[in-house]
PDB file of N, CA and C in Angstrom:
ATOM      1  N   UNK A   1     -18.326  33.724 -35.100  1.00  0.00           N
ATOM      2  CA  UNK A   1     -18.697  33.905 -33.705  1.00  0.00           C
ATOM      3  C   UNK A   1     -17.804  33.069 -32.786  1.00  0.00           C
ATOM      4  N   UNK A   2     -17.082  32.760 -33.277  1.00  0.00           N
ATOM      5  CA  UNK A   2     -15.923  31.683 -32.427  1.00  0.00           C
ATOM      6  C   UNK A   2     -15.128  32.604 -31.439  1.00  0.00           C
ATOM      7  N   UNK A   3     -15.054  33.796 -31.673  1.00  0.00           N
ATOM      8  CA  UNK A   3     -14.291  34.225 -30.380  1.00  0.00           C
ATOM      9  C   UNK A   3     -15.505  34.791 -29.313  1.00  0.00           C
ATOM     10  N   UNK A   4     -16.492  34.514 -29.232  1.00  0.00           N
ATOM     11  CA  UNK A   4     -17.865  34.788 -28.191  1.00  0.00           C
ATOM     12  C   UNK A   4     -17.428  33.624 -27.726  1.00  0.00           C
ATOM     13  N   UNK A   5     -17.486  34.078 -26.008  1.00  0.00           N
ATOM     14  CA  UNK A   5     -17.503  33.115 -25.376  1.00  0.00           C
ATOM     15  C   UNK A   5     -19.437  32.680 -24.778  1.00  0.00           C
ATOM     16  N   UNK A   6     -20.047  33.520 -24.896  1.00  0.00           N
ATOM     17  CA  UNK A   6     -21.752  33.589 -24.758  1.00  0.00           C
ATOM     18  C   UNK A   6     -21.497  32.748 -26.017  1.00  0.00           C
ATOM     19  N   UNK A   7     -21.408  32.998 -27.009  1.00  0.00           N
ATOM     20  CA  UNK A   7     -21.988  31.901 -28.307  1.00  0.00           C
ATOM     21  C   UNK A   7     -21.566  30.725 -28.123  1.00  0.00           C
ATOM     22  N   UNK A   8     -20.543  30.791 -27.538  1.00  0.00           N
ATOM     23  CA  UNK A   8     -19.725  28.593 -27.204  1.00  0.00           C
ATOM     24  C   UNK A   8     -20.783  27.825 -26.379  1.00  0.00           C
ATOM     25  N   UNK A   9     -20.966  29.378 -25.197  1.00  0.00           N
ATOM     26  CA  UNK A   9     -21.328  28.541 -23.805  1.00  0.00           C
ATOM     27  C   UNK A   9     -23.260  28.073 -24.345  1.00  0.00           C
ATOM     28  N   UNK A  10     -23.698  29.218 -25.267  1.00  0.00           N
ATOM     29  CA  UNK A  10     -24.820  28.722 -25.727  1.00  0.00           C
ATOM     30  C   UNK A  10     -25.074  27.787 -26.985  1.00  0.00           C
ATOM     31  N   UNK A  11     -24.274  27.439 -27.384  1.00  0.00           N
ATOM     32  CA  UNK A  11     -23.891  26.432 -28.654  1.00  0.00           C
ATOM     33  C   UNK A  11     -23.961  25.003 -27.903  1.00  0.00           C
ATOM     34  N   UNK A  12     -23.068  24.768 -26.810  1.00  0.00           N
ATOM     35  CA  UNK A  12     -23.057  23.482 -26.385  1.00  0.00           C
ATOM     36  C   UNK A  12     -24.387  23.128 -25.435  1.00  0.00           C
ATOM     37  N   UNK A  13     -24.706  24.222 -25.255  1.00  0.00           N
ATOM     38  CA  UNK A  13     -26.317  23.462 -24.475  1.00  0.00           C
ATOM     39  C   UNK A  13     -27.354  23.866 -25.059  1.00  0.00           C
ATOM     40  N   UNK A  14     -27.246  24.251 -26.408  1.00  0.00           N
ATOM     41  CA  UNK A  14     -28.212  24.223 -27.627  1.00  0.00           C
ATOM     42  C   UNK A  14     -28.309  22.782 -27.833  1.00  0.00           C
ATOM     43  N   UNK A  15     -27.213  21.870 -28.260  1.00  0.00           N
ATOM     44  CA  UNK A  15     -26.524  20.682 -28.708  1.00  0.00           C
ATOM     45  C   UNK A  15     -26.697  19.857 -28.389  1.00  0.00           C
ATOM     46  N   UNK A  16     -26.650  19.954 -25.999  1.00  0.00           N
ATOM     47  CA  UNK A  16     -26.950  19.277 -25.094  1.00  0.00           C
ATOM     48  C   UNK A  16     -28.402  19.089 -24.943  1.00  0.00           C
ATOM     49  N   UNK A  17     -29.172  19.995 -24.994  1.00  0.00           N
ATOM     50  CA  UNK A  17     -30.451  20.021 -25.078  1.00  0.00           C
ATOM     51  C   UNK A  17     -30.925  19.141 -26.071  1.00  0.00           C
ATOM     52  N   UNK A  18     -30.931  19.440 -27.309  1.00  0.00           N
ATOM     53  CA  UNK A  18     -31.509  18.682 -28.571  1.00  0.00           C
ATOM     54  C   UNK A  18     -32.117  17.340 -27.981  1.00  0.00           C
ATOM     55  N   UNK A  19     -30.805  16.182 -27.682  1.00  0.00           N
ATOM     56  CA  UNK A  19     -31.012  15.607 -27.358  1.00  0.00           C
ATOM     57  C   UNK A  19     -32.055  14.985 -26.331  1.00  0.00           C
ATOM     58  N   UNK A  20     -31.944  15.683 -25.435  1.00  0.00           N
ATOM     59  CA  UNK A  20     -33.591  15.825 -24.302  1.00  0.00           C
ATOM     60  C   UNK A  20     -34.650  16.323 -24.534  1.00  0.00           C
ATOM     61  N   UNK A  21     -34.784  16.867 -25.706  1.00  0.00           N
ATOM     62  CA  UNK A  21     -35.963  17.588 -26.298  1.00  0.00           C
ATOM     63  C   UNK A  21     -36.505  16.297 -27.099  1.00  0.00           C
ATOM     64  N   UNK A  22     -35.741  15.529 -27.957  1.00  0.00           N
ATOM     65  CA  UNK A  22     -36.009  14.808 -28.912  1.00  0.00           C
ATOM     66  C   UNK A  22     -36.823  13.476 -27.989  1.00  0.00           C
ATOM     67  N   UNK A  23     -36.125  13.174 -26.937  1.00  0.00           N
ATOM     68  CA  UNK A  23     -36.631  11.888 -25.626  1.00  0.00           C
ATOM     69  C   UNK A  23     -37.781  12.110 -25.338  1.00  0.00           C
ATOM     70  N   UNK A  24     -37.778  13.514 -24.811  1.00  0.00           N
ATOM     71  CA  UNK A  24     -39.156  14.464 -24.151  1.00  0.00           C
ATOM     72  C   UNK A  24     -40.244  13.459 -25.227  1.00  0.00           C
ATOM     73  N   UNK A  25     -40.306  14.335 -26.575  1.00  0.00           N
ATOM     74  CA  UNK A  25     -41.116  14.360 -27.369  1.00  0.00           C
ATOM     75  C   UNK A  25     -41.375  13.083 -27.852  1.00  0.00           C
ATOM     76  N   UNK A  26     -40.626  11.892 -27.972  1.00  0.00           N
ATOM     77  CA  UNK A  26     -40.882  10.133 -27.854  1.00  0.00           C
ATOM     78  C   UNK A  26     -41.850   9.760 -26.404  1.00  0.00           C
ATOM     79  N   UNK A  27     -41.258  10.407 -25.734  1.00  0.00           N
ATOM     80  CA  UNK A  27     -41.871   9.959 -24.285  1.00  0.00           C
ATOM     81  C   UNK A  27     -43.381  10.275 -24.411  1.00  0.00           C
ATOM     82  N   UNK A  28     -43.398  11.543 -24.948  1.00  0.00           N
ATOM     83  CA  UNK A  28     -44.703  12.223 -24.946  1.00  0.00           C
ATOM     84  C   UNK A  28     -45.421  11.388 -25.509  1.00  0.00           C
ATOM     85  N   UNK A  29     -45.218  11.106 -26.591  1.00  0.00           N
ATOM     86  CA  UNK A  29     -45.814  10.388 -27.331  1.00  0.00           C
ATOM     87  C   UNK A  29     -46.488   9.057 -27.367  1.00  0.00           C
ATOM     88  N   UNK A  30     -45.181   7.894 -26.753  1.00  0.00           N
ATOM     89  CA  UNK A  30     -45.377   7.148 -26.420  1.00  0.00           C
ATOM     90  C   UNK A  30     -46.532   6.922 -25.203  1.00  0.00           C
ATOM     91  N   UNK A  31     -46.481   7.642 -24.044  1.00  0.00           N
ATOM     92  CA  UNK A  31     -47.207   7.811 -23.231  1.00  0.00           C
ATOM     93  C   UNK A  31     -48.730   7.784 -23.460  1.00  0.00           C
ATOM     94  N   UNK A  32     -49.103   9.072 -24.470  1.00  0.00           N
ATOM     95  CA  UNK A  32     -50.479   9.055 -25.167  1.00  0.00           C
ATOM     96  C   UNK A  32     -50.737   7.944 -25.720  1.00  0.00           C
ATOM     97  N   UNK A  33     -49.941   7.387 -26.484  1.00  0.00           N
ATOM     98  CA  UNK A  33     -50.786   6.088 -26.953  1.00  0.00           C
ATOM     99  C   UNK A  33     -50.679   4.783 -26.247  1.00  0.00           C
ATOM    100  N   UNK A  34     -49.969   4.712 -24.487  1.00  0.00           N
ATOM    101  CA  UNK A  34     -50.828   3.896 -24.101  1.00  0.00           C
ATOM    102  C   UNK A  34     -52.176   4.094 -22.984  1.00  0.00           C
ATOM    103  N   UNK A  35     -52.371   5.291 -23.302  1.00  0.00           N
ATOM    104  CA  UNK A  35     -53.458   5.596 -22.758  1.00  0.00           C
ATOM    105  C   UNK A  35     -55.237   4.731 -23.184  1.00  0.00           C
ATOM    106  N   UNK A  36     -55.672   4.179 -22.397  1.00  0.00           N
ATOM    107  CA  UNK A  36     -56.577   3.329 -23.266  1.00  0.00           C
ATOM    108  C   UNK A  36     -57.821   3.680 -23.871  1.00  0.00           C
ATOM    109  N   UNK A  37     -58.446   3.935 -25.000  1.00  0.00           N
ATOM    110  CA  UNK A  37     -58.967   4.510 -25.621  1.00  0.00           C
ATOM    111  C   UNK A  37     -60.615   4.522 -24.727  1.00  0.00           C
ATOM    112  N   UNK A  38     -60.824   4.120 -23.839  1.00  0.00           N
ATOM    113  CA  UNK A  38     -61.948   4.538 -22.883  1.00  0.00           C
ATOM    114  C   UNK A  38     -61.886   4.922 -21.863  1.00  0.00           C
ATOM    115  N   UNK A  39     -60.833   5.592 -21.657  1.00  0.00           N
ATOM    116  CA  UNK A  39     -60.722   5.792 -20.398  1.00  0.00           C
ATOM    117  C   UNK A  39     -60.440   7.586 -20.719  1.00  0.00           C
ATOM    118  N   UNK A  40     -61.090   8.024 -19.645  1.00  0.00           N
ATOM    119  CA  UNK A  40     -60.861   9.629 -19.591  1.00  0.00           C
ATOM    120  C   UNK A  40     -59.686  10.176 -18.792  1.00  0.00           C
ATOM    121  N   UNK A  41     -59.386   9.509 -18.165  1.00  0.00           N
ATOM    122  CA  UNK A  41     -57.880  10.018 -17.082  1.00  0.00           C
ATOM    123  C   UNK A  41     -56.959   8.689 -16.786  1.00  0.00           C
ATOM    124  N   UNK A  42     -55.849   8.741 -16.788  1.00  0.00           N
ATOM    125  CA  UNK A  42     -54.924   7.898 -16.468  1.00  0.00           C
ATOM    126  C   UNK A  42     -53.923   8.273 -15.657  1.00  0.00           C
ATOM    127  N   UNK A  43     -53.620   7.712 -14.210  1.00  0.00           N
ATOM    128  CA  UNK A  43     -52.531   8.451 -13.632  1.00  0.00           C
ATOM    129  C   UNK A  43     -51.279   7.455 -13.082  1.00  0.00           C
ATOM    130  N   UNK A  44     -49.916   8.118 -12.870  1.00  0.00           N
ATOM    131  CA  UNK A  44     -49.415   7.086 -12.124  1.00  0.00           C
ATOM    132  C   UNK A  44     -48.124   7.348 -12.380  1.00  0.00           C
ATOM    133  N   UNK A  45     -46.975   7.223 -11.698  1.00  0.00           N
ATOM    134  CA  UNK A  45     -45.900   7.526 -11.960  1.00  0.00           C
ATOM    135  C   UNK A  45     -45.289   9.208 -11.749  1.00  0.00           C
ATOM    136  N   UNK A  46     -46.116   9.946 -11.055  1.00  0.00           N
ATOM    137  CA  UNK A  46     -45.992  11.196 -10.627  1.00  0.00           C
ATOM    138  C   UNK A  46     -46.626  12.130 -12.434  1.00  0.00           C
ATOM    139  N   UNK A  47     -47.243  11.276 -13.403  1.00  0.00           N
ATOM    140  CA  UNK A  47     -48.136  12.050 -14.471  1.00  0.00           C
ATOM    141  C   UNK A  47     -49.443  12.192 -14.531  1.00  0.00           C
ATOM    142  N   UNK A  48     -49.981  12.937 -14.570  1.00  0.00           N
ATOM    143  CA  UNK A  48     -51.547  12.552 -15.139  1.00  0.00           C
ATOM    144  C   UNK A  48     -52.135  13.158 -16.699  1.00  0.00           C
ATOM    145  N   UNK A  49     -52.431  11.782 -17.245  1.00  0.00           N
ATOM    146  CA  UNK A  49     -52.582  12.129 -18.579  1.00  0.00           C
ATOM    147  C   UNK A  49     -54.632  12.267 -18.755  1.00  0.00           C
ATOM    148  N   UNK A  50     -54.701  13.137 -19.413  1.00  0.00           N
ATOM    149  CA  UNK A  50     -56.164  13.537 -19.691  1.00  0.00           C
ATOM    150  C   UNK A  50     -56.812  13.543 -20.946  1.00  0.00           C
ATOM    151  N   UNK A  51     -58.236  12.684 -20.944  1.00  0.00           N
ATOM    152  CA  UNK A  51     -58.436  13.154 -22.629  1.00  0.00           C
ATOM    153  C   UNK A  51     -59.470  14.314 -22.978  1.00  0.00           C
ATOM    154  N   UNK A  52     -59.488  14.901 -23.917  1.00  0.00           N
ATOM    155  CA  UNK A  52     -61.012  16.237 -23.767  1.00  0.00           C
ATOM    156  C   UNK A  52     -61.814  15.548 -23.939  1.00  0.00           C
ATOM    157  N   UNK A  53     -63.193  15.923 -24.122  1.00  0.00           N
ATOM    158  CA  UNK A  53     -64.320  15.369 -24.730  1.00  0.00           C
ATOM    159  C   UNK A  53     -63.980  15.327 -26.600  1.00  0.00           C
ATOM    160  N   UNK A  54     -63.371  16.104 -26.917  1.00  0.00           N
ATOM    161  CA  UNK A  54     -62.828  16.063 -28.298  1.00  0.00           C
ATOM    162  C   UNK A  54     -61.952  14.611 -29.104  1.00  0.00           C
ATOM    163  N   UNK A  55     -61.410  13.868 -27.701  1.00  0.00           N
ATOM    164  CA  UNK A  55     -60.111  12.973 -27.931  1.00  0.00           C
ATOM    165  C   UNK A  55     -59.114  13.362 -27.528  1.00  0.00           C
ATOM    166  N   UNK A  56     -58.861  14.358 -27.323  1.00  0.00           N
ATOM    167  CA  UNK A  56     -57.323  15.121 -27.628  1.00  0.00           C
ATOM    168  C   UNK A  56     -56.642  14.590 -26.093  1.00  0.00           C
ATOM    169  N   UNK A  57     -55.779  14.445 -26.216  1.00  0.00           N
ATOM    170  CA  UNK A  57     -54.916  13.747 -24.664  1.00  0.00           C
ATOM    171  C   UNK A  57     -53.593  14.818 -24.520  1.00  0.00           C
ATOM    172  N   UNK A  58     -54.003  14.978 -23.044  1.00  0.00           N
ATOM    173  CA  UNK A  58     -52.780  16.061 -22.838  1.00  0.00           C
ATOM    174  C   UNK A  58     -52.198  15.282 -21.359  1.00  0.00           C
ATOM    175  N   UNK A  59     -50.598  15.579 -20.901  1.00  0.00           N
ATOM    176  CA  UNK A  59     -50.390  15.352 -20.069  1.00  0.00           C
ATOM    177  C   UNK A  59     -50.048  16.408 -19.071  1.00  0.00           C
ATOM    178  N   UNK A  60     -49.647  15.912 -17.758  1.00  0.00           N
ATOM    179  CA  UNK A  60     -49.858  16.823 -17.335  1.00  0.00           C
ATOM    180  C   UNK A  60     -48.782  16.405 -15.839  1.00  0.00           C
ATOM    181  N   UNK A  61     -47.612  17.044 -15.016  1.00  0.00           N
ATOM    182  CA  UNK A  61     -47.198  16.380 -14.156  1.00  0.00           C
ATOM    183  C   UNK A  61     -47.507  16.798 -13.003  1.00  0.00           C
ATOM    184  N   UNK A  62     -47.671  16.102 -11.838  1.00  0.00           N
ATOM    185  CA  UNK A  62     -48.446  15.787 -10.834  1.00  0.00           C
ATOM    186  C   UNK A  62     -47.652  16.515  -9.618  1.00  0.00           C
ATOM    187  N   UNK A  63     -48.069  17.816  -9.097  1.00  0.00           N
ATOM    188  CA  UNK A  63     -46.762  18.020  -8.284  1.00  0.00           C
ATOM    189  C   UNK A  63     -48.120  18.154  -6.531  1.00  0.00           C
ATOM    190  N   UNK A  64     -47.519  17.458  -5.823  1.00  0.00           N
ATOM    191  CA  UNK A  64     -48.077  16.657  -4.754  1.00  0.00           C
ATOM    192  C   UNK A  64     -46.634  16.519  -3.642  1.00  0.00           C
TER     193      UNK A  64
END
């Protein structure tokens, strides 16, 4: 596929991406667990992170 120029131009921001996908998903993460385990909503920084009645913590960004 080396002579596609669609396959180059989508190869390098397959590549470029990875990288911001991989941050995303640390961030995500990180985030949830400093959420404090009694608390039902946490906000700040243009996020708001939520927990269900289940536990489950989702975030969520704040557009205001």
């Amino acid at each position: 596929m080396s002579s596609s120029n669609s396959w180059g131009e989508l190869a390098a921001t397959f590549r470029q991406a990875r990288a911001a996908h991989e941050q995303h998903e640390t961030a995500k993460s990180e985030l949830k667990k400093l959420m404090p385990e009694d608390a039902k909503e946490a906000l700040g920084h243009g996020l708001r992170a939520k927990r269900s009645k289940s536990g489950c913590r989702q975030l969520l960004t704040c557009w205001r």
